[in-house]
Protein backbone atom coordinates (compact mmCIF):
# COMPACT_ATOMS: atom_id res chain seq x y z
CA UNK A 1 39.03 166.73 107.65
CA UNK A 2 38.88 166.68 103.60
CA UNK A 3 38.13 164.84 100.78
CA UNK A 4 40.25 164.51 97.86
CA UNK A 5 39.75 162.12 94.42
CA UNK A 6 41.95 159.83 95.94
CA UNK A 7 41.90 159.67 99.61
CA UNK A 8 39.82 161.15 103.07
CA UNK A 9 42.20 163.22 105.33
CA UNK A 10 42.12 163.76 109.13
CA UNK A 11 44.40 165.72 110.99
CA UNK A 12 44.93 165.94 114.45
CA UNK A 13 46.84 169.24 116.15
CA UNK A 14 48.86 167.98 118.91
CA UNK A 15 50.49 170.02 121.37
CA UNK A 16 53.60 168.31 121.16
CA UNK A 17 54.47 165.04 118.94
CA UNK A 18 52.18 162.18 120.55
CA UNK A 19 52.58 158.55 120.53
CA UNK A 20 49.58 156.66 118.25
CA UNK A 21 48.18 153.52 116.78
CA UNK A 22 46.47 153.06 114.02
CA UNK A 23 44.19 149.97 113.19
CA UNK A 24 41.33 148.57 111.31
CA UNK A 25 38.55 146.76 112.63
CA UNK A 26 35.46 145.33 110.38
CA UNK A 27 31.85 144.27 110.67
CA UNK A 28 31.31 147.15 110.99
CA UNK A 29 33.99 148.89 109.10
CA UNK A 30 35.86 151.06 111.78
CA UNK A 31 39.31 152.86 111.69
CA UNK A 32 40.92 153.50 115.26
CA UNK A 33 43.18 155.98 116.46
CA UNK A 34 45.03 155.62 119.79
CA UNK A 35 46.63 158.46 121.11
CA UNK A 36 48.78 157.81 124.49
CA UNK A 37 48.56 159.94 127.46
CA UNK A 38 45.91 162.67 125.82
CA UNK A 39 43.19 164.26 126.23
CA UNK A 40 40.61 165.97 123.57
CA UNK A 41 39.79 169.69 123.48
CA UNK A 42 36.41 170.79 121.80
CA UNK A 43 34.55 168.67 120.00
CA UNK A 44 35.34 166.04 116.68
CA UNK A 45 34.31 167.00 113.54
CA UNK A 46 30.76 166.43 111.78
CA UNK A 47 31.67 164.56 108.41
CA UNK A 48 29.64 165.87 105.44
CA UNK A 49 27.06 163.43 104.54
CA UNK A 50 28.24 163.18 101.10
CA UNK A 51 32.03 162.09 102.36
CA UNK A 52 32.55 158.55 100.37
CA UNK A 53 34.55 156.99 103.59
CA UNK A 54 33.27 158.69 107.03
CA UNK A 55 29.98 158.55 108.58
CA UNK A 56 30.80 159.33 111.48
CA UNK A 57 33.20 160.16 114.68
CA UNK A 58 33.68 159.08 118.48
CA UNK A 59 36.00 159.00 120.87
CA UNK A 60 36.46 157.71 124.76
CA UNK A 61 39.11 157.79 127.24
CA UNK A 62 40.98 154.20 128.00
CA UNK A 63 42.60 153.31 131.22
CA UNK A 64 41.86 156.69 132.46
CA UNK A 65 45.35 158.04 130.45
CA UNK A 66 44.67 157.36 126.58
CA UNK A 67 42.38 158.96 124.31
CA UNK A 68 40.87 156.67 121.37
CA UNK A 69 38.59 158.13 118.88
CA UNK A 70 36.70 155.79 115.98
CA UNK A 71 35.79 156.92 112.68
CA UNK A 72 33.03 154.73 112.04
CA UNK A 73 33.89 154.12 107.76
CA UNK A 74 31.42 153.22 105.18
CA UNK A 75 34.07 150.90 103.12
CA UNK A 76 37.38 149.73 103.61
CA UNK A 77 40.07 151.65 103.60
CA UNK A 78 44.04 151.60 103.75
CA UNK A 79 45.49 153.75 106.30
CA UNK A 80 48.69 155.48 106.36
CA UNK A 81 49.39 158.16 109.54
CA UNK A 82 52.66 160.52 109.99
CA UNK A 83 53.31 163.29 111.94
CA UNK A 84 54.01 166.66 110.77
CA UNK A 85 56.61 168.97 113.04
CA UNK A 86 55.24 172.90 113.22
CA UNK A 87 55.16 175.00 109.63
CA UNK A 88 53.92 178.68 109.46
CA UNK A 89 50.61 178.61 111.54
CA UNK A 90 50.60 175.48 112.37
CA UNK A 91 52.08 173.56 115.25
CA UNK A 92 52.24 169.64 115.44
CA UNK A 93 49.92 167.99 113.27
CA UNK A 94 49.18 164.21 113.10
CA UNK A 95 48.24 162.99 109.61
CA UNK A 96 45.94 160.21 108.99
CA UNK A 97 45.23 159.65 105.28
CA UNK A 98 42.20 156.97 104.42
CA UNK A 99 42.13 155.68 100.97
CA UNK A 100 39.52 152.91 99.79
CA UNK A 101 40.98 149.41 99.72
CA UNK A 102 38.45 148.98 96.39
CA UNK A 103 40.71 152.12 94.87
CA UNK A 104 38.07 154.68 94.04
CA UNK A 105 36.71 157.11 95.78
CA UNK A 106 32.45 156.95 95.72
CA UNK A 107 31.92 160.76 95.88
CA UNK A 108 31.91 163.24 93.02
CA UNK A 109 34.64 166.20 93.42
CA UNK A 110 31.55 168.69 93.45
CA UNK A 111 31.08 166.49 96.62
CA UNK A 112 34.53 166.04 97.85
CA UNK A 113 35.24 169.86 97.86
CA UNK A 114 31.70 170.70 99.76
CA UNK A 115 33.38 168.26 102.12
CA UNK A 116 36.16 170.11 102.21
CA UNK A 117 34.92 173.59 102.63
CA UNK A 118 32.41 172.67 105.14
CA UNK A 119 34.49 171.47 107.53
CA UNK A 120 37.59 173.47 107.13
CA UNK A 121 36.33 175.73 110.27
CA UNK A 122 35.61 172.91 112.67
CA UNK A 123 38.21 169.98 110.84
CA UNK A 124 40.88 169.65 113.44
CA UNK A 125 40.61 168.32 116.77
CA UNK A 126 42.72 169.89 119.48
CA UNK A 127 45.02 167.15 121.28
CA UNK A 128 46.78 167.56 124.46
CA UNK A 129 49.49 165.42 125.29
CA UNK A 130 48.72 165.17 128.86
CA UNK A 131 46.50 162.84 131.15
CA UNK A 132 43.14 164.23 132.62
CA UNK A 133 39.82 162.57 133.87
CA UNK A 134 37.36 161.13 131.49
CA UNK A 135 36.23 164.37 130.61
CA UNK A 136 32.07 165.44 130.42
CA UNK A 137 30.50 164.76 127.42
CA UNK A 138 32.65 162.00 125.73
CA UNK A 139 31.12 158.74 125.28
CA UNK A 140 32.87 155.35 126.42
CA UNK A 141 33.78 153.45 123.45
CA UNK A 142 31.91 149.57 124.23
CA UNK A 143 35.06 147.29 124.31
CA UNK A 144 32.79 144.25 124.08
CA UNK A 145 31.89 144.66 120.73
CA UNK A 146 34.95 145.85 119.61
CA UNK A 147 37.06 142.81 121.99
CA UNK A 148 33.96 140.12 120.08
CA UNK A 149 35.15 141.15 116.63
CA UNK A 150 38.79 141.58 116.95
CA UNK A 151 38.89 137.67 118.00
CA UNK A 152 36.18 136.74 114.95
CA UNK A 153 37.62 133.91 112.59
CA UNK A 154 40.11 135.23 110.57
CA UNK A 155 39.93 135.36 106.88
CA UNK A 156 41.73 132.15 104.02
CA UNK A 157 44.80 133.05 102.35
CA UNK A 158 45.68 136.22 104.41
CA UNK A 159 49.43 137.11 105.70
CA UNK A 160 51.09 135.95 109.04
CA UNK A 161 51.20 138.88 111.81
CA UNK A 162 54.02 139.02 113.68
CA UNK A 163 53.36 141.50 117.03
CA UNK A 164 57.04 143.07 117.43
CA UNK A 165 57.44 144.43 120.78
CA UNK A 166 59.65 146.96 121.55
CA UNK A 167 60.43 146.86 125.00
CA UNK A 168 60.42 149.73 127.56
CA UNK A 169 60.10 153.30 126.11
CA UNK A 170 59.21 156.73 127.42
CA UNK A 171 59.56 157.46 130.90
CA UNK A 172 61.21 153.77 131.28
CA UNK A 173 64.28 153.59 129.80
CA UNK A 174 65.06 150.58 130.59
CA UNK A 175 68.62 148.92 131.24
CA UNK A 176 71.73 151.31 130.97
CA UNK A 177 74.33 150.16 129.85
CA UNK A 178 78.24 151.78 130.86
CA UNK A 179 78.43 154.31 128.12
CA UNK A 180 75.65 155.14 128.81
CA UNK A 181 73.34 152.98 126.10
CA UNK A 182 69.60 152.94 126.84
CA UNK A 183 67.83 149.53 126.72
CA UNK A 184 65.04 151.76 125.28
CA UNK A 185 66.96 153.20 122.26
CA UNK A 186 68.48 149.64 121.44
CA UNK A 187 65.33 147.71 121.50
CA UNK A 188 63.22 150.15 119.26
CA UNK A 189 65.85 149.82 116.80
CA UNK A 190 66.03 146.40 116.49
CA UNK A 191 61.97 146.19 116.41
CA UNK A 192 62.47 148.64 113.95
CA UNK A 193 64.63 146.67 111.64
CA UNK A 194 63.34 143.12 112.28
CA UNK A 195 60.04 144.65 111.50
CA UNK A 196 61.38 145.84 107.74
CA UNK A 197 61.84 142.51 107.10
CA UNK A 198 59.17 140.81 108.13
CA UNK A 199 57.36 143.43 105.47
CA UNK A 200 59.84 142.25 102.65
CA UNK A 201 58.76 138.49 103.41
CA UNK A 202 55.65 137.49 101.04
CA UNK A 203 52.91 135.84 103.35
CA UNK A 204 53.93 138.12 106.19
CA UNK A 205 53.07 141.28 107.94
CA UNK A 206 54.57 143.11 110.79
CA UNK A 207 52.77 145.22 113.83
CA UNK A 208 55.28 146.84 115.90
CA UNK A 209 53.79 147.79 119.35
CA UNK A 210 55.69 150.20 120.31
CA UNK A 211 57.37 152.78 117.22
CA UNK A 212 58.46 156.11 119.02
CA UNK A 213 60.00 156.73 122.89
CA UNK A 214 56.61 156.70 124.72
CA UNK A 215 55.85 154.57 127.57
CA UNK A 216 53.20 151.58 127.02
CA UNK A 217 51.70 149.54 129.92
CA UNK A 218 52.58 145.81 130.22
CA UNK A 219 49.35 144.53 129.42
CA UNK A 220 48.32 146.96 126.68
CA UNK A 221 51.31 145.87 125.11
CA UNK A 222 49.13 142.22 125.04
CA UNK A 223 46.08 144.23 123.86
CA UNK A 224 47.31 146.12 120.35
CA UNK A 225 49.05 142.65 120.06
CA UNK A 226 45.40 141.09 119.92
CA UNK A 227 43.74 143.97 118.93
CA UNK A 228 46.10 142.94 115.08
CA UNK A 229 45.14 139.25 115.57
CA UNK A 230 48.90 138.64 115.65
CA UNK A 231 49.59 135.05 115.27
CA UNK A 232 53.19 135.41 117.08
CA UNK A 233 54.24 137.88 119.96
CA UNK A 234 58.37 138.55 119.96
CA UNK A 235 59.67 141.08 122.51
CA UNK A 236 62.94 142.47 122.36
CA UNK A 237 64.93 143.58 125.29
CA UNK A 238 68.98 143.80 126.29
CA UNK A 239 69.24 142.48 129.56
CA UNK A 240 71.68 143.51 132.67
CA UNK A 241 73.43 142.20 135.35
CA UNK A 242 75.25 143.12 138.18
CA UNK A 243 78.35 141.24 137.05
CA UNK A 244 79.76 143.11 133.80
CA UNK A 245 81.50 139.82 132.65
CA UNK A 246 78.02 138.51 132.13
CA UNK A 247 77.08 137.97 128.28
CA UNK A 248 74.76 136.51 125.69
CA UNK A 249 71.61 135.92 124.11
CA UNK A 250 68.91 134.49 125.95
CA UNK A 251 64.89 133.57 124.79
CA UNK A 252 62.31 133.20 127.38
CA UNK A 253 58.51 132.10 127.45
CA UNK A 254 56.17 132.16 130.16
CA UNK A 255 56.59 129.91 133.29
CA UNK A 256 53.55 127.47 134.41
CA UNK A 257 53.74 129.80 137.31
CA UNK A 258 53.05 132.68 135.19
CA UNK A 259 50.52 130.81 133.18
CA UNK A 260 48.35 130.23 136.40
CA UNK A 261 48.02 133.30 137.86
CA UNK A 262 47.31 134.18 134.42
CA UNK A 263 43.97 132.06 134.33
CA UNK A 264 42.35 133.24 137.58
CA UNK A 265 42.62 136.57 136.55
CA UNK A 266 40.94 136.02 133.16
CA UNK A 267 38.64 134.21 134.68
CA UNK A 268 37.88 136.21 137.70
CA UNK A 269 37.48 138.83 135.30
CA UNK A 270 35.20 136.86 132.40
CA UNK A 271 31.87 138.99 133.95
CA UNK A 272 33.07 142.50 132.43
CA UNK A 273 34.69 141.56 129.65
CA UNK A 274 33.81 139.10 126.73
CA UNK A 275 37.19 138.19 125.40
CA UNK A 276 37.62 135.47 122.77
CA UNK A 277 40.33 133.23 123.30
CA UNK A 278 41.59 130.74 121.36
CA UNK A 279 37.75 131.42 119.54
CA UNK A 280 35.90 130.34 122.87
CA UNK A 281 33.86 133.05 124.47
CA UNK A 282 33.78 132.44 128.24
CA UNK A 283 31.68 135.05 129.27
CA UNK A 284 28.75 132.38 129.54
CA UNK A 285 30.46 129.29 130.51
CA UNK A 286 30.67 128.35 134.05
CA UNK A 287 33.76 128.81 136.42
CA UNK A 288 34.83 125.28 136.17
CA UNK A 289 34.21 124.77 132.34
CA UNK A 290 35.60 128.49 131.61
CA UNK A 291 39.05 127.13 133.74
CA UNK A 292 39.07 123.80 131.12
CA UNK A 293 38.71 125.26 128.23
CA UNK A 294 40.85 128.50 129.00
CA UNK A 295 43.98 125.85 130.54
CA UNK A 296 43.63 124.19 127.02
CA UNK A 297 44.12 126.88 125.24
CA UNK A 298 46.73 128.13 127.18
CA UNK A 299 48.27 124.98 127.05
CA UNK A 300 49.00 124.68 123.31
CA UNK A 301 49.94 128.44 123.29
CA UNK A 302 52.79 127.56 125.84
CA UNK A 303 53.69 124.61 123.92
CA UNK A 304 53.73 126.83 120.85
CA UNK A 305 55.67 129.66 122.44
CA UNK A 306 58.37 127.10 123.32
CA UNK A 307 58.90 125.57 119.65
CA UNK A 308 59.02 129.17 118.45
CA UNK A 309 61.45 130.17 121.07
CA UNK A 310 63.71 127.43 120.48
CA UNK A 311 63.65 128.21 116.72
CA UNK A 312 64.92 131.81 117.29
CA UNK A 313 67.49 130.43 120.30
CA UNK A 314 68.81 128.05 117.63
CA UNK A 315 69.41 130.68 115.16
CA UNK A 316 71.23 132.91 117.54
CA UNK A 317 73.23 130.36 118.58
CA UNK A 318 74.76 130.29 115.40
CA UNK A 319 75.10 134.12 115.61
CA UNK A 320 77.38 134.26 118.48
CA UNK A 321 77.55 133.74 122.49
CA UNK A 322 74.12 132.76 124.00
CA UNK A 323 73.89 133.06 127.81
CA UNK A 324 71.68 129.96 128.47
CA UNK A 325 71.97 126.99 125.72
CA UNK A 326 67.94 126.18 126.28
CA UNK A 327 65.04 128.28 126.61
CA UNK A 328 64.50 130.04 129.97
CA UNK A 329 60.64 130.66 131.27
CA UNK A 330 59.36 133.04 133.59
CA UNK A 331 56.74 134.91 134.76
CA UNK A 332 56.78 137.89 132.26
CA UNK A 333 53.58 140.19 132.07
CA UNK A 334 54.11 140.84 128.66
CA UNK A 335 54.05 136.86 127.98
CA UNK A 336 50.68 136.19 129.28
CA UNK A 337 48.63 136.39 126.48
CA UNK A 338 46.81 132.93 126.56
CA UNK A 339 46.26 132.78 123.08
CA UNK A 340 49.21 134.42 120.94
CA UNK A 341 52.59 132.45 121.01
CA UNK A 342 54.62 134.65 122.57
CA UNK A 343 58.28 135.33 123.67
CA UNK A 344 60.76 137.52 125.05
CA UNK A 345 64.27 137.65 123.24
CA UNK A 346 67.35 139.41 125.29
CA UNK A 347 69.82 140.18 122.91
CA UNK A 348 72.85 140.90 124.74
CA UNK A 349 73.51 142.10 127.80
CA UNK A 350 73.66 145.65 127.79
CA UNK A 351 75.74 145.65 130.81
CA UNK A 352 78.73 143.96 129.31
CA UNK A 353 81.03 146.55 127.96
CA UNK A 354 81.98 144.75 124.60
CA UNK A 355 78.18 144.05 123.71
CA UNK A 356 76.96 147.26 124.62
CA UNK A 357 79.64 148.50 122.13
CA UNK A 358 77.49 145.82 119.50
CA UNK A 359 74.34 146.30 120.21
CA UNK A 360 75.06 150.21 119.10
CA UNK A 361 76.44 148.61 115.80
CA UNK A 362 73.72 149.31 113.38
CA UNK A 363 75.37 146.24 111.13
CA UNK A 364 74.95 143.96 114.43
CA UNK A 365 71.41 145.05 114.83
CA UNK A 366 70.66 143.70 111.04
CA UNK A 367 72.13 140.23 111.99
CA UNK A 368 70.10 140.13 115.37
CA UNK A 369 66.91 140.86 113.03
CA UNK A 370 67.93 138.60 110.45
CA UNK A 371 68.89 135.54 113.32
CA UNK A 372 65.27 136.49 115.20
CA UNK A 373 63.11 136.02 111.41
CA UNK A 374 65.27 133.39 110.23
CA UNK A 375 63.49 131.43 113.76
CA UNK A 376 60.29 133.04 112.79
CA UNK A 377 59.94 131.29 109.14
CA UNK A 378 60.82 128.20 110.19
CA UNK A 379 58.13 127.74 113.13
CA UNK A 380 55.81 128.95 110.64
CA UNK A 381 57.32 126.56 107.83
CA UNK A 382 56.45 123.67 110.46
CA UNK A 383 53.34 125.38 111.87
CA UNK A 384 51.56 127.62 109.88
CA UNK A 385 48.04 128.92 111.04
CA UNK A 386 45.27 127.30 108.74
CA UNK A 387 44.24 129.98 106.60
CA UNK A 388 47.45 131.58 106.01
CA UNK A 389 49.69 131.83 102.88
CA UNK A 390 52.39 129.62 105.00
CA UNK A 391 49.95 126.99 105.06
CA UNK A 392 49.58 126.60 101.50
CA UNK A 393 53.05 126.85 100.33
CA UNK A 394 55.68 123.46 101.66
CA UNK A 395 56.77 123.65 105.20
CA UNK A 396 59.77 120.86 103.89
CA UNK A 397 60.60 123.42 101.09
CA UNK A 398 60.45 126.56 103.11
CA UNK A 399 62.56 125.28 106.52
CA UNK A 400 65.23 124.09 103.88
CA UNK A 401 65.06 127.64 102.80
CA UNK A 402 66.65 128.94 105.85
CA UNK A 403 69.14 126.15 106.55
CA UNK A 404 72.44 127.52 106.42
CA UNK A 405 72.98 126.96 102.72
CA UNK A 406 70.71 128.75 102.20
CA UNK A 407 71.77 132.94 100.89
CA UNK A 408 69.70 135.86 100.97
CA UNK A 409 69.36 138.44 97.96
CA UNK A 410 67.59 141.93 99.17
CA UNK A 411 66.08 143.67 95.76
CA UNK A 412 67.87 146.65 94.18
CA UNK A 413 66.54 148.87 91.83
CA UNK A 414 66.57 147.25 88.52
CA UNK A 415 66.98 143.74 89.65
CA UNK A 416 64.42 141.31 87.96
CA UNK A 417 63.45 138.10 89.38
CA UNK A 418 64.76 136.51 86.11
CA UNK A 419 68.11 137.97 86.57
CA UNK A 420 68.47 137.07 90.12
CA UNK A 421 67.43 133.51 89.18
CA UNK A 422 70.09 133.22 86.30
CA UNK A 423 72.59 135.09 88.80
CA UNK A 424 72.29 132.29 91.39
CA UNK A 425 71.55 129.59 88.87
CA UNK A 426 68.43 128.95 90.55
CA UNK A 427 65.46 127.75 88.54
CA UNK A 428 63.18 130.65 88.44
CA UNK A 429 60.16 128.04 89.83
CA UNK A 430 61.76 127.33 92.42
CA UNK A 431 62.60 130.94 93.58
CA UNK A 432 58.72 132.08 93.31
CA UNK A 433 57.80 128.34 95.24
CA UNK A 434 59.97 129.36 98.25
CA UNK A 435 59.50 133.07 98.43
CA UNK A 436 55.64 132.19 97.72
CA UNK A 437 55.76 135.04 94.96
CA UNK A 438 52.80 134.89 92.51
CA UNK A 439 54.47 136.06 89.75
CA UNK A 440 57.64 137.74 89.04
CA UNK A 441 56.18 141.37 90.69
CA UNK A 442 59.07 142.24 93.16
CA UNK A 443 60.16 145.50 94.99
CA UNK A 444 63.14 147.33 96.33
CA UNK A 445 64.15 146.36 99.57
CA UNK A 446 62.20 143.32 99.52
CA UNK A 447 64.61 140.10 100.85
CA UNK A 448 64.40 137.09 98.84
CA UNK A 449 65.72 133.57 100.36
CA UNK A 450 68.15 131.52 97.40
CA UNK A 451 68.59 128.23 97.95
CA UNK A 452 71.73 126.23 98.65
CA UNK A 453 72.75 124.06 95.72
């Protein structure tokens, strides 16, 4: 670990490249670093006392196979992690760089580069990538608090999260298709790309559960989902049948079936765990109140899932083939979070020659993404969560936004929101209104919705 002017560094040596989230958690300030299937060697470093951002590390072992450690922060930061492939001495390295959110560093340099040199001996934490016991000497990390402020109220004005789940991955590949296509490969691209744009989109923020080819339980796939406060859940998968003929799109939420084993196991389960759902704790509610209040919120989440569902069916209708005009439910683990809208989105099937050919199309991948958040913004347009930038701007102006008149302009270098506006002889009000832009800041890459005349 270092300290520079502009940013804290922590580095990781990994014995191979290792799958990891990042996140931030707050009151208190906390930074967290999953690493799947791994296992710490020696001990963390001691951050100096005069480091502007650390006070301090930890780190536990979760579901007996992951290996979290928490760098307990003394301000917000912004995170950014990579990983680094072997150079000279060094073998795999993974890169987590901490910059303040205020945008200055509280330390002198005098400070920074004590920092620096008194830790350089003891800086980097040896990582495993392989599964071992909860190992002497490494404190459980308490999930209550953490679970208790994860669920607090979220804060006015802030961006939509969208959890985009990836599905299968690692030692699951998955479907496989007849050349040999890997449900796994297909799916993280997609993610991948439906994720991009969800960045581009003002007012909205992307969390993609799964980004690399490592394997991620079911129901942790719920937890990072929750872990982000994600206001909408979308897994994507390319389904397979038996018949190769088979083809089509297909969305699915959770069945009532589904949603009921669901309850008795939060509920049987409400003693060793204080989970907040839907902003109710029911750790000290009683069995029959805890069942009311959880099969209400449940409830509306279902109902919710379904209008976001049919949103996304509706859009990929227009796409091409869908394999079932309405949407389908069913009992899907991944589904059964009782608070987070959430659905599961088949593409294609995998196992039909002529869309397993497509779903390798890079080009067909961007119109699945597009289809998928063109059903995203308009559920939020007609339900945005209070607090959010959605809920502020018109849901009438934004779901005619996405109507089929409507075009979409993605920002090239040297494009000015002017320009575009006189391009498409829209009125440059009425651009910023319905991409909720500020002012007339834009960047490269970023997608901007033009109106229909």
């Amino acid at each position: 670990m270092w300290t520079g002017p502009e940013y804290t560094r922590f580095v990781v040596d990994v014995e191979s490249p290792v799958g990891h989230r990042v996140f931030a958690l707050d009151d208190p300030h906390r930074l967290v670093i999953d690493l799947i299937d791994a296992r710490l060697l020696g001990d963390l470093p001691e951050p100096a006392a005069e480091d502007p951002v650390v006070a301090s590390l930890r780190s536990g072992i979760r579901e007996g196979d992951d290996l979290r450690i928490v760098l307990d922060l003394k301000q917000q930061v912004r995170a950014k992690s990579f990983n680094l492939g072997p150079s000279g001495s060094h073998g795999h390295r993974l890169v987590i760089d901490l910059s303040p959110r205020s945008g200055a560093m509280v330390a002198s340099s005098r400070a920074s580069s004590g920092s620096s040199a008194a830790s350089s001996s003891n800086a980097k934490a040896a990582v495993a990538a392989s599964v071992t016991p909860k190992a002497a000497g490494l404190a459980s990390i308490n999930q209550g608090d953490e679970h208790l402020s994860i669920r607090s109220a979220k804060p006015s004005n802030r961006d939509l999260i969208i959890a985009v789940d990836a599905g299968h991955g690692g030692k699951d590949p998955g479907a496989v298709g007849g050349g040999g296509t890997r449900e796994k490969d297909i799916t993280l691209a997609i993610s991948r790309k439906l994720a991009q744009r969800i960045d581009a989109k003002p007012g909205m923020r992307a969390v993609l559960v799964r980004d690399g080819d490592y394997y991620l339980h079911l129901r942790k796939r719920i937890e990072i989902a929750r872990e982000h406060r994600a206001d909408l859940f979308v897994s994507i998968h390319a389904d397979a049948f038996k018949d190769p003929r088979v083809r089509g799109s297909s969305v699915f939420t959770l069945s009532a079936g589904g949603a009921t084993s669901e309850a008795a196991r939060w509920i049987a389960e409400r003693e060793n765990r204080a989970d907040l759902i839907g902003g109710v704790d029911l750790k000290q509610r009683d069995d029959l109140l805890a069942s009311v209040l959880l099969e209400m919120s449940q409830n509306a989440t279902i109902e919710l899932s379904g209008i976001a569902a049919g949103k996304v069916l509706s859009k990929l209708q227009r796409l091409g083939e869908v394999h079932q005009q309405r949407i389908q439910q069913a009992g899907f683990a991944v589904l059964k979070s009782p608070d987070i809208p959430s659905m599961l989105v088949e593409t294609a099937f995998i196992s039909n020659p002529d869309e397993e050919k497509r779903l390798r199309n890079a080009s067909y991948q961007n119109k699945l993404a597009d289809a998928i958040l063109d059903g995203i913004i308009e559920y939020f347009a007609e339900y945005p969560p209070p607090g959010t930038r959605f809920a502020k701007t018109s849901a009438q102006t934004l779901a005619q936004a996405t109507t089929s008149g409507a075009r979409q302009h993605r920002i090239e270098p040297g494009d000015t929101l002017s320009e575009i506006a006189g391009r498409y002889n829209v009125r440059l009000s009425v651009l910023r209104d319905i991409n909720q832009l500020h002012g007339d800041e834009i960047r490269t890459g970023q997608v901007l919705i033009i109106p229909g005349s």
